[in-house]
N, C-alpha and C. Protein backbone atom coordinates (compact mmCIF):
# COMPACT_ATOMS: atom_id res chain seq x y z
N UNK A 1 77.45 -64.27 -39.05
CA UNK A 1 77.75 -65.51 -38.38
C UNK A 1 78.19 -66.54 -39.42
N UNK A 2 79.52 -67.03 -39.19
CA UNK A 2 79.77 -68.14 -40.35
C UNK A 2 78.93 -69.40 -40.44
N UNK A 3 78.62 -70.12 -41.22
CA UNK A 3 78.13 -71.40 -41.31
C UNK A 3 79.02 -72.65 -40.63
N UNK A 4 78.41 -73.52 -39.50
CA UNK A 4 79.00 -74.60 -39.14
C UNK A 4 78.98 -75.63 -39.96
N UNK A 5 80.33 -76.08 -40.27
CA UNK A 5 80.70 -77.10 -40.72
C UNK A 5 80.12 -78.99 -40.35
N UNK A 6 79.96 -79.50 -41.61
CA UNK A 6 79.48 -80.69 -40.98
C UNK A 6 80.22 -81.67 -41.48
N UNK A 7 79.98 -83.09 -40.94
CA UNK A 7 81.23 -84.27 -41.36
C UNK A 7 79.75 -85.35 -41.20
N UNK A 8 79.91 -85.67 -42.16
CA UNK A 8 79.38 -87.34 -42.24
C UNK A 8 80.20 -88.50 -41.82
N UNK A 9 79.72 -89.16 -40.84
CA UNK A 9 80.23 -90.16 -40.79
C UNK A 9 79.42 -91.58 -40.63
N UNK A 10 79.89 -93.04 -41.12
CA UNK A 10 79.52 -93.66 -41.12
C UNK A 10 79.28 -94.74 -39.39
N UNK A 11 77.78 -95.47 -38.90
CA UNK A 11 78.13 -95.46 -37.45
C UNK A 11 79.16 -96.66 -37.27
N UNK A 12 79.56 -97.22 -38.05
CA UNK A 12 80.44 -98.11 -37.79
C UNK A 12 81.67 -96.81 -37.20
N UNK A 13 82.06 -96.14 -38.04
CA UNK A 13 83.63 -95.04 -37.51
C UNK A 13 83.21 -94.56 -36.39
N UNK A 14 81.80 -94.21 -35.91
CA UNK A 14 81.80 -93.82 -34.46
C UNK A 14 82.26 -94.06 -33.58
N UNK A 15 82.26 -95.83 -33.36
CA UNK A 15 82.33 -96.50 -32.23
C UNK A 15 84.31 -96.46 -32.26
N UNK A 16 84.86 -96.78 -33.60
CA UNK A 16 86.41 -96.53 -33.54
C UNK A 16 87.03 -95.19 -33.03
N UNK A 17 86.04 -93.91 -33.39
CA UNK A 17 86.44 -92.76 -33.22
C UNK A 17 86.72 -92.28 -31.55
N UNK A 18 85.15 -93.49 -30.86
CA UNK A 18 84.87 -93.24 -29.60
C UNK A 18 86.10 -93.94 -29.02
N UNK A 19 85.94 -95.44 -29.46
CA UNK A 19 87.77 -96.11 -28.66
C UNK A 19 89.06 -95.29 -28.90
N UNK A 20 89.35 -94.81 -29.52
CA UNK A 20 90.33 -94.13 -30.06
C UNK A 20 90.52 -92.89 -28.97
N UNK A 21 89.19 -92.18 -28.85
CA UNK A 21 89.60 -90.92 -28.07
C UNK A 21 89.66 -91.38 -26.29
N UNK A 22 88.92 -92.56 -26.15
CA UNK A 22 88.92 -93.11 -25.01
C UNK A 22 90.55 -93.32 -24.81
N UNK A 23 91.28 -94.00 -25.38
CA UNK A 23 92.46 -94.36 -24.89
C UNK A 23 93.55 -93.50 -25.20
N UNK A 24 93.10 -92.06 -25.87
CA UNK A 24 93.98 -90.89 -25.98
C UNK A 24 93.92 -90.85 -24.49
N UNK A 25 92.41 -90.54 -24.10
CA UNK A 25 92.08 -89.73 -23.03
C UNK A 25 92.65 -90.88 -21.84
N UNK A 26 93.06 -91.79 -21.57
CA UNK A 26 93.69 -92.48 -21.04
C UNK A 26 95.33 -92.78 -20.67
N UNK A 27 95.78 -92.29 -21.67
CA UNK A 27 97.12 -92.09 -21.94
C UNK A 27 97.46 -90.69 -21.03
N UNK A 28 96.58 -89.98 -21.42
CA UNK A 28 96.51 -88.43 -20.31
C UNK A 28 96.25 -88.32 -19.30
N UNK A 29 95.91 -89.14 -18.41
CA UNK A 29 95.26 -89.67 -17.34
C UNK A 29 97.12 -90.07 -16.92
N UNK A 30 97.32 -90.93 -17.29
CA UNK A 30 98.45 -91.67 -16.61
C UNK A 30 99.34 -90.90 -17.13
N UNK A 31 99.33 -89.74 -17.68
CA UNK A 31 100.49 -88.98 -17.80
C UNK A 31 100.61 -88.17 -16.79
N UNK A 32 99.59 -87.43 -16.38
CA UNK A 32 99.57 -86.46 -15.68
C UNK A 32 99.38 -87.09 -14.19
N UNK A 33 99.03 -88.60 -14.75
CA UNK A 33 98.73 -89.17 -12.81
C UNK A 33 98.15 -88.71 -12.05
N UNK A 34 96.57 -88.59 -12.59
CA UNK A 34 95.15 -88.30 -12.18
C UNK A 34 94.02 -88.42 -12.61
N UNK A 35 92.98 -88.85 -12.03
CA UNK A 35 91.79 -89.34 -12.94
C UNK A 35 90.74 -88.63 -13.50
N UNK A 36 91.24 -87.26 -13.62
CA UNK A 36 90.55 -86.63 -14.51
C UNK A 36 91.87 -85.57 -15.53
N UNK A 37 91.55 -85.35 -16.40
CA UNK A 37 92.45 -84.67 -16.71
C UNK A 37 91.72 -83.86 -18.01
N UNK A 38 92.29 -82.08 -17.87
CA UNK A 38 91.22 -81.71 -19.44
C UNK A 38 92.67 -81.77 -20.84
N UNK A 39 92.02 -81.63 -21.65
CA UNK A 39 92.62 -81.40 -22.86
C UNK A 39 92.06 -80.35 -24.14
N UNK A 40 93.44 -79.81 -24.78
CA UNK A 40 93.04 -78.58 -25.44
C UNK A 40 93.31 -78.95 -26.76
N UNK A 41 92.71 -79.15 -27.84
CA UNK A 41 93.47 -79.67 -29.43
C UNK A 41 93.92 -78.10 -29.46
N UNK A 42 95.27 -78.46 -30.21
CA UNK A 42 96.47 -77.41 -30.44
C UNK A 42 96.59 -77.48 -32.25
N UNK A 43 96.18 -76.29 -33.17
CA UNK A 43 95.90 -76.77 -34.39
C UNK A 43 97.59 -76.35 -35.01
C-alpha cells in the first residue's frame, strides 16, 4: 500500500482555498444550468 501524501497548510489559505473552489463550483453550476453539478479533476 503506498503512503498518503500530506500538505500543510496554513488556516488562513483554507478559508481562500474554500472561496476559490466555491466559485469554481459555481461557474459549473451556471455552465451546465443546474444546481447541482459533479466534477472530475483531469490531471
Amino acid at each position: 500500500m503506498k503512503e498518503v501524501p500530506t500538505a500543510k497548510i496554513k488556516l488562513t489559505e483554507v478559508k481562500e482555498l474554500f472561496d476559490a473552489g466555491y466559485e469554481i463550483l459555481g461557474e459549473l453550476r451556471s455552465e451546465v444550468n443546474a444546481p447541482v453539478v459533479r466534477a472530475k479533476f483531469l490531471n
